[in-house]
Protein backbone atom coordinates (compact mmCIF):
# COMPACT_ATOMS: atom_id res chain seq x y z
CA UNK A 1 -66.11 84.57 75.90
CA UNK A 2 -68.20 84.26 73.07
CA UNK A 3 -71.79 83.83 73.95
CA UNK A 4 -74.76 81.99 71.45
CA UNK A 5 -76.89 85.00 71.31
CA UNK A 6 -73.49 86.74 70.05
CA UNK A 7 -73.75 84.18 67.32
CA UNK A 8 -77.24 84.50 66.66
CA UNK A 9 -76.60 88.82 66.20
CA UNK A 10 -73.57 87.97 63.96
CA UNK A 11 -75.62 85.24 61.68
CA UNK A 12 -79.14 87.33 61.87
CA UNK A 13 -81.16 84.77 63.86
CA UNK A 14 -82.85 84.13 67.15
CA UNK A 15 -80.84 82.15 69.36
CA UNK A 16 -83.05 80.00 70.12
CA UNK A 17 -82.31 78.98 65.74
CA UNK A 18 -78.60 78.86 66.73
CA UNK A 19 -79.40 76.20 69.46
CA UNK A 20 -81.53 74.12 66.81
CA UNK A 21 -78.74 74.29 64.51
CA UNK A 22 -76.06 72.88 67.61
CA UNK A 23 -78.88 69.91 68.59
CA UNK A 24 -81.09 69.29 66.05
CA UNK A 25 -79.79 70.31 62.51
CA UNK A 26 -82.50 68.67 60.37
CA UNK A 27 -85.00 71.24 61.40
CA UNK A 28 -83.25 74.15 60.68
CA UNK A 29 -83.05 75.18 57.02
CA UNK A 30 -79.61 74.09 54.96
CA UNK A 31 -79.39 77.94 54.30
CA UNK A 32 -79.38 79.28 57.73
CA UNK A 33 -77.93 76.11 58.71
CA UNK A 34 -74.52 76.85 56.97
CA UNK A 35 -74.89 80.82 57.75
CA UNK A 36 -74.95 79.86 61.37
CA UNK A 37 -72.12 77.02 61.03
CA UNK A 38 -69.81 79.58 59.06
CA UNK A 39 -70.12 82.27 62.58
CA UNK A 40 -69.25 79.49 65.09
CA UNK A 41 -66.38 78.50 63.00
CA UNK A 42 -65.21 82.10 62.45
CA UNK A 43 -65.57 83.17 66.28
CA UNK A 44 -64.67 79.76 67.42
CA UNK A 45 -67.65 79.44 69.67
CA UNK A 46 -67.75 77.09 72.19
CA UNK A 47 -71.42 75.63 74.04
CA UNK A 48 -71.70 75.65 77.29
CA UNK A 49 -71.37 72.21 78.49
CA UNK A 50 -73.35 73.06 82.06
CA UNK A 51 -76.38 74.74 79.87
CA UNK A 52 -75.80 71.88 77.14
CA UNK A 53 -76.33 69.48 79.99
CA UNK A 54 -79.41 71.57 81.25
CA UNK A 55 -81.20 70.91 77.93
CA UNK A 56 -80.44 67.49 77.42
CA UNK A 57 -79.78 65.85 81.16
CA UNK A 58 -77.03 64.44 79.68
CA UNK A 59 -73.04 65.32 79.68
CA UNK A 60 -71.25 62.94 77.50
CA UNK A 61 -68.92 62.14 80.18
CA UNK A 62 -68.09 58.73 82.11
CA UNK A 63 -66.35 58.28 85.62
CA UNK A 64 -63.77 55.08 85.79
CA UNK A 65 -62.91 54.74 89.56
CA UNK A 66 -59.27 52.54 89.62
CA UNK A 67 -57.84 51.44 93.43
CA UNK A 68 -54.19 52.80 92.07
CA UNK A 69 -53.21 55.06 88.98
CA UNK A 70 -49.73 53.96 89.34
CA UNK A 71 -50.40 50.29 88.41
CA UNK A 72 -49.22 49.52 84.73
CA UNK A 73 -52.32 46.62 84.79
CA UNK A 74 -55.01 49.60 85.13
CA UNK A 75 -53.59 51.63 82.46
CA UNK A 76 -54.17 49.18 79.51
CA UNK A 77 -57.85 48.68 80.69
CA UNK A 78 -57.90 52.43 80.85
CA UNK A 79 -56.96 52.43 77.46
CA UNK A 80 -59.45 50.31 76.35
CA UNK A 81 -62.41 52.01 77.44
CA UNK A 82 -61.29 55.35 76.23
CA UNK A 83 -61.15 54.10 72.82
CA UNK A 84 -64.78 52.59 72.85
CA UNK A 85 -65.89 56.27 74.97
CA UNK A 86 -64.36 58.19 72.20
CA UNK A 87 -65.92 56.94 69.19
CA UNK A 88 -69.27 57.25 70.72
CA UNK A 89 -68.64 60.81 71.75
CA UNK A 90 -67.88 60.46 75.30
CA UNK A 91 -65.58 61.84 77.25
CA UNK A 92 -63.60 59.89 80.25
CA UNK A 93 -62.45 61.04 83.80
CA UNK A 94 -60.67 59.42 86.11
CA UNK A 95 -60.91 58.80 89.74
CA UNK A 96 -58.38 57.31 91.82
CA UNK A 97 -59.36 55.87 95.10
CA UNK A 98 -55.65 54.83 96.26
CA UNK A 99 -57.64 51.89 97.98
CA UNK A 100 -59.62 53.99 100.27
CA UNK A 101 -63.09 53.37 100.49
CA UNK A 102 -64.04 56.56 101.39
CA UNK A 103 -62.43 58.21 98.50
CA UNK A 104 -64.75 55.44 96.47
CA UNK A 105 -67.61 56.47 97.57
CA UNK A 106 -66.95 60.83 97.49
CA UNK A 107 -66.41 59.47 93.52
CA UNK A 108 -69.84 57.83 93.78
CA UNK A 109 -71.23 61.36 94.56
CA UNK A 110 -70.49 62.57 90.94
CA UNK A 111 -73.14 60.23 89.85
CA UNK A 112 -75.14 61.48 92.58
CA UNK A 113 -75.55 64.20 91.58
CA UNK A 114 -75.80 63.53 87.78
CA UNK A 115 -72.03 65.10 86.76
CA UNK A 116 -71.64 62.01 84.92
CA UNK A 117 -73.88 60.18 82.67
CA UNK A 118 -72.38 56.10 83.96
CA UNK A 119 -69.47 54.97 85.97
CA UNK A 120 -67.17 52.15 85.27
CA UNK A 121 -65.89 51.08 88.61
CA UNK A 122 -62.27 49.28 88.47
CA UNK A 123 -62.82 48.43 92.68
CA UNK A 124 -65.48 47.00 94.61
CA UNK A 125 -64.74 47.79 98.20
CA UNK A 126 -67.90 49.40 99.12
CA UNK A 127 -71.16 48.07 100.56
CA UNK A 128 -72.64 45.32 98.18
CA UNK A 129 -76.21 46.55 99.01
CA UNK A 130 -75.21 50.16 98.53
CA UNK A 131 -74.03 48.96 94.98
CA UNK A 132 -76.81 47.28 94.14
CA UNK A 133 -79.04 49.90 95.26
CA UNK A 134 -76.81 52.61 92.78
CA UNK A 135 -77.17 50.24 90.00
CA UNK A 136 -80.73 50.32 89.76
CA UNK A 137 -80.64 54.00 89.19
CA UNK A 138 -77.48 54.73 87.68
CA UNK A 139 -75.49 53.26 84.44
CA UNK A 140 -73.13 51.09 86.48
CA UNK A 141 -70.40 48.66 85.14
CA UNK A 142 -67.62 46.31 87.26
CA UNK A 143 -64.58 45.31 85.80
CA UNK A 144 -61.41 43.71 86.72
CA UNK A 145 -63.25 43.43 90.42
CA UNK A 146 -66.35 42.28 91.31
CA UNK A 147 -68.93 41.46 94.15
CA UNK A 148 -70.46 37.77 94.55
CA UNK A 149 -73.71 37.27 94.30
CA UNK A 150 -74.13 40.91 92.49
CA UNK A 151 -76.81 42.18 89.99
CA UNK A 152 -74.83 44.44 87.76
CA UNK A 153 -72.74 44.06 84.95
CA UNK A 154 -69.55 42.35 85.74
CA UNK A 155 -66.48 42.26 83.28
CA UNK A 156 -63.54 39.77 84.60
CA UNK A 157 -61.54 36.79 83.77
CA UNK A 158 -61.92 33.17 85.94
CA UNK A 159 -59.11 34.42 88.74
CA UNK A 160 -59.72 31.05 90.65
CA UNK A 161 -59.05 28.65 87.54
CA UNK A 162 -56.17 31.19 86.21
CA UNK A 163 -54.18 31.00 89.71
CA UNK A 164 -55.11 27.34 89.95
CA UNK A 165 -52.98 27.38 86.12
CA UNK A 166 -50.33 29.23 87.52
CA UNK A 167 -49.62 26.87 90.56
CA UNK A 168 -49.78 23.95 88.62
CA UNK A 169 -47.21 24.75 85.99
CA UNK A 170 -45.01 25.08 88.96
CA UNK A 171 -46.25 21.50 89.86
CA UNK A 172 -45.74 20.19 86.82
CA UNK A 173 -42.01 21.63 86.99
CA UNK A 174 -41.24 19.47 89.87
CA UNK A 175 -41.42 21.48 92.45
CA UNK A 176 -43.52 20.59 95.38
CA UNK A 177 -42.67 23.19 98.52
CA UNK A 178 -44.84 26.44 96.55
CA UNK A 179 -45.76 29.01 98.44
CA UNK A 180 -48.13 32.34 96.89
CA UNK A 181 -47.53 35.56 98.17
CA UNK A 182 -51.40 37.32 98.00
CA UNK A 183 -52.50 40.93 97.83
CA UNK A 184 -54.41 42.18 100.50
CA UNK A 185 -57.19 39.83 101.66
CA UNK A 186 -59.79 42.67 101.76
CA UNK A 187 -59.35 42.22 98.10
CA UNK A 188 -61.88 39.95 96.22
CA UNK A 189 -59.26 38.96 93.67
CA UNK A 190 -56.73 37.92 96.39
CA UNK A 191 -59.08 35.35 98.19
CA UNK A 192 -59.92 33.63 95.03
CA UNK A 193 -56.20 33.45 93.49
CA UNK A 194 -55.50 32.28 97.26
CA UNK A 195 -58.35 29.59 96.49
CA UNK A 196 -57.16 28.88 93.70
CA UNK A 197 -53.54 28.25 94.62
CA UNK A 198 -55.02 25.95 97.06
CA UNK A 199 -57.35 23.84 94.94
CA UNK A 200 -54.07 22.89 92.78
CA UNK A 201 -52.30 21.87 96.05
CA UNK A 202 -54.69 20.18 97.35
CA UNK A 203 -55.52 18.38 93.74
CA UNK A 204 -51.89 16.93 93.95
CA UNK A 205 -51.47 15.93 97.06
CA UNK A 206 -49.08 18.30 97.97
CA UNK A 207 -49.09 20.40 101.90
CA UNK A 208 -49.84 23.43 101.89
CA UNK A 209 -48.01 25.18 104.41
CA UNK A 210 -49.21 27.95 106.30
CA UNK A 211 -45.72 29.48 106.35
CA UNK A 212 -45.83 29.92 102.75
CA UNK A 213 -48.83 31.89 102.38
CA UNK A 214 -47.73 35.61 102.70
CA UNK A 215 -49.85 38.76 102.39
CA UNK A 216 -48.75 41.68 100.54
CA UNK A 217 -49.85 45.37 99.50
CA UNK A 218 -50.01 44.71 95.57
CA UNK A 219 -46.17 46.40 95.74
CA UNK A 220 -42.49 45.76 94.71
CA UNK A 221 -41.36 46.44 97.93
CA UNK A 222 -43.74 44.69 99.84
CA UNK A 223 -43.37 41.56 97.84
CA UNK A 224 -39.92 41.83 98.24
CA UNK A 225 -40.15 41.57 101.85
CA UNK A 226 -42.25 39.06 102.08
CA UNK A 227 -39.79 37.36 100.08
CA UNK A 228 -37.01 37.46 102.06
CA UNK A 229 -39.12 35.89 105.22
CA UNK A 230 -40.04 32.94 103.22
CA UNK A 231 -36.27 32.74 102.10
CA UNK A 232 -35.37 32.61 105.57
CA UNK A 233 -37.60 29.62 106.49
CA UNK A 234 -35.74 26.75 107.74
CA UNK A 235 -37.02 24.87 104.68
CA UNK A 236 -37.81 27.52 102.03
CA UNK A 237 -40.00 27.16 98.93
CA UNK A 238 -38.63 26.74 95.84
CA UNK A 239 -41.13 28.04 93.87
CA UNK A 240 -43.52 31.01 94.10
CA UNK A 241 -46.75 32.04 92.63
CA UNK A 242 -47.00 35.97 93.21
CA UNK A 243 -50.35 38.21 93.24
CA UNK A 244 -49.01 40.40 90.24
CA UNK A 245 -46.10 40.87 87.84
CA UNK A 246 -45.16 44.20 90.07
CA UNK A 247 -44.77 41.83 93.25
CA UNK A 248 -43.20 38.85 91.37
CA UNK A 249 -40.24 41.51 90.21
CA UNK A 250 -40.06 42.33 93.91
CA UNK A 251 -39.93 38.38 94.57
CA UNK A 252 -37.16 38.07 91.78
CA UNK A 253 -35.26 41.29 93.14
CA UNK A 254 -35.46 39.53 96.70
CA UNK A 255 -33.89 36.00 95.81
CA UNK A 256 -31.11 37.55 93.63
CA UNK A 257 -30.20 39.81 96.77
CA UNK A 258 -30.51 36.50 98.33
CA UNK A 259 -27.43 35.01 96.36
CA UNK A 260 -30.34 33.01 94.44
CA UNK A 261 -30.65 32.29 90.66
CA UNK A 262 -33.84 32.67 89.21
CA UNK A 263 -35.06 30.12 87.96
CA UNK A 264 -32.84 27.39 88.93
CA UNK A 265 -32.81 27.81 92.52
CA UNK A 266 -36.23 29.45 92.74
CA UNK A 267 -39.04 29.47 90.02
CA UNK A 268 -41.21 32.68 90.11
CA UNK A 269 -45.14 33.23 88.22
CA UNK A 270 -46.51 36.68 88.41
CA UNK A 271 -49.65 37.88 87.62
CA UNK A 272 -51.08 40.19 84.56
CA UNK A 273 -48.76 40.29 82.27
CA UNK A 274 -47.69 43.89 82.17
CA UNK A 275 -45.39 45.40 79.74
CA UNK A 276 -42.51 45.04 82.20
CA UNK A 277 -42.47 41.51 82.23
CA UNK A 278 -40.90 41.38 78.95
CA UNK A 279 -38.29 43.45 79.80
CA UNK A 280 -37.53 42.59 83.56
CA UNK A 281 -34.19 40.15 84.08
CA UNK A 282 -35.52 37.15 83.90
CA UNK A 283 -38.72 37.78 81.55
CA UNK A 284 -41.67 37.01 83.52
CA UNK A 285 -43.61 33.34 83.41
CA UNK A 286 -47.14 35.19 84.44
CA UNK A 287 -51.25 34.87 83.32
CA UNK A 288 -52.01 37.43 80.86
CA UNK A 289 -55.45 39.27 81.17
CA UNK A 290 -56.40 40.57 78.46
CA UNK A 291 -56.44 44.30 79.68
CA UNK A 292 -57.53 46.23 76.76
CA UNK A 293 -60.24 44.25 75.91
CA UNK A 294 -61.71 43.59 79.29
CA UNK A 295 -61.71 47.81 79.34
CA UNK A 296 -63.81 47.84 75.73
CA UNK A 297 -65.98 45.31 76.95
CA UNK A 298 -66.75 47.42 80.37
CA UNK A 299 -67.51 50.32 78.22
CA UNK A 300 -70.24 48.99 76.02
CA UNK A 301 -71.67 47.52 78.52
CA UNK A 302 -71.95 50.94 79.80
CA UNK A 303 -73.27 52.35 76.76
CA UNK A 304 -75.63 49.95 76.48
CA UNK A 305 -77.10 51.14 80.00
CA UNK A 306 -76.94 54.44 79.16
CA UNK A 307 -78.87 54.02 75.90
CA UNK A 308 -81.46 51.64 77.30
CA UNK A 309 -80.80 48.90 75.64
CA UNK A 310 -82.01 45.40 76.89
CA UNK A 311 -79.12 43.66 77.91
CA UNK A 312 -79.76 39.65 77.84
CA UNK A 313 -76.25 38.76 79.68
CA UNK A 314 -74.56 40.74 82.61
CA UNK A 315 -71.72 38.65 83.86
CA UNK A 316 -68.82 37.90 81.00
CA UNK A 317 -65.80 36.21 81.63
CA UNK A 318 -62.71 37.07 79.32
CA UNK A 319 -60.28 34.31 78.61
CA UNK A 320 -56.61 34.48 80.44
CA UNK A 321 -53.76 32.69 78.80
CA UNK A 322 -50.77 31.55 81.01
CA UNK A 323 -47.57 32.89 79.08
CA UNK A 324 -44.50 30.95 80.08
CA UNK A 325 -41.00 32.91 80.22
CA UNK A 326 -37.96 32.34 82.00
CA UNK A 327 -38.59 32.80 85.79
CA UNK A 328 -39.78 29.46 85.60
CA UNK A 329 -37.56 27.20 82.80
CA UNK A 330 -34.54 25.64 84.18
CA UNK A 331 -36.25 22.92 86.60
């Protein structure tokens, strides 16, 4: 492997001239400047990103931490903050925690120990205080989860208003026995799309059933269990607000195996608004986030922390937008 004081023999100059011309070009002559340029080109040569990151205390690369890699929601926020990381040089790796806290925090080491220069974290399952502590240290961003009552930047939509939305288009459909199948309650995002099932309940005048409320695992398969046992109640609901578009298609898949027709024996509302949703038999009623953006959004944030910038708001709120398809026309 090519090494920079091979460089500096090849172009005639110190290495230490080499290293000015890689970090600091402006005080390095345009002569020598261009001699040096014309080696590394020739012989390809590469810095060392460990010694580069010696120098500088910096590596140009961000951690995102995501609870599941699989999930077809994570990838378009994914998306998003790559393309604000790579136009500002940065590069992005990935962590995926598979919803295990302690895999969370072993990710939480890399900035630790300075491997990373900020972490975007896509999951909030560890210790608040811990978090809070991290975040006065570290470049620290939360999006798509978040913590009550926590100090850091925070990039989300309203999930409380936006599941409140989705129950009462189902209201205002006519139906009136609606029951929500949640993700796991450990989840922040589950308790307040529970809530704000609820609130729209509650704000009609309509029961709200303890048989109806279901928890799931945030999968097709459990959704589509869960499904069934509501199906099987001796007076089952006829419509159902799901956690996410994933689960609702597990919800559908369970009520057609059921001998139902979706929508006009049971109405169904996801959650996210994933690319399936338009494809899935019937297209998906759902809330859209608005995924790519809430992922650009996380990453400035982050670069603002990492530059040092002031930063004169911490907590923003992206607008969700309730896109009505077929699981729920018909009524």
């Amino acid at each position: 492997m090519m090494k920079m004081s091979d460089v500096a023999k090849l172009a005639n100059v110190s290495a230490a001239t080499v290293s000015r011309v890689l970090s600091n070009p402006e005080k390095v002559s345009l002569e020598t400047r261009e001699r040096v340029l014309d080696v590394i080109n020739k012989v390809n040569y590469k810095p060392h990103i460990v010694a580069r990151q010696f120098r500088t205390q910096e590596t140009k690369i961000i951690l995102v931490v995501v609870p599941d890699i699989t999930s077809a929601f994570f990838a378009k926020v994914l998306r998003g903050i790559e393309h604000v990381a790579l136009k500002n040089g940065y590069q992005v790796i990935l962590g995926d925690t598979e919803n295990d806290v302690e895999r969370e925090n072993s990710y939480i080491d890399l900035l630790l120990q300075k491997q990373v220069d900020g972490m975007v974290l896509l999951t909030a399952k560890i210790d608040k205080n811990k978090l809070e502590e991290l975040s006065n240290e570290f470049p620290l961003v939360l999006a798509c989860e978040y913590v009550d009552g926590l100090n850091v930047p925070t990039v989300s939509i309203d999930n409380i208003s936006s599941a409140r939305k989705a129950t009462e288009h189902l209201i205002q459909l006519g139906h009136t026995k609606i029951a929500h199948i949640t993700g796991p309650m450990s989840v922040i995002l589950s308790r307040d799309r529970l809530k704000g099932y609820k609130q729209a309940m509650i704000s009609h005048d309509l029961e709200i059933e303890p048989s109806y409320i279901q928890e799931a695992d945030r999968t097709f398969e459990s959704s589509y269990n869960q499904t069934l046992k509501l199906l099987s109640l001796a007076t089952p609901p006829t419509g159902i607000f799901v956690f996410n578009d994933e689960m609702a298609m597990g919800t559908i898949k369970a009520a057609k195996d059921s001998g139902l027709t979706v929508p006009d024996d049971l109405a169904v509302v996801g959650f996210d608004n994933i690319k399936m949703a338009t494809v899935f038999e019937p297209n998906l009623t759902t809330i859209d986030q608005p995924k790519f953006a809430i992922g650009q959004k996380a990453m400035e944030l982050l670069l603002q922390l990492i530059n040092g910038e002031p930063m004169k708001k911490k907590k923003f709120v992206m607008k969700d937008e309730l896109i009505i398809r077929d699981s729920t026309k018909g009524e």
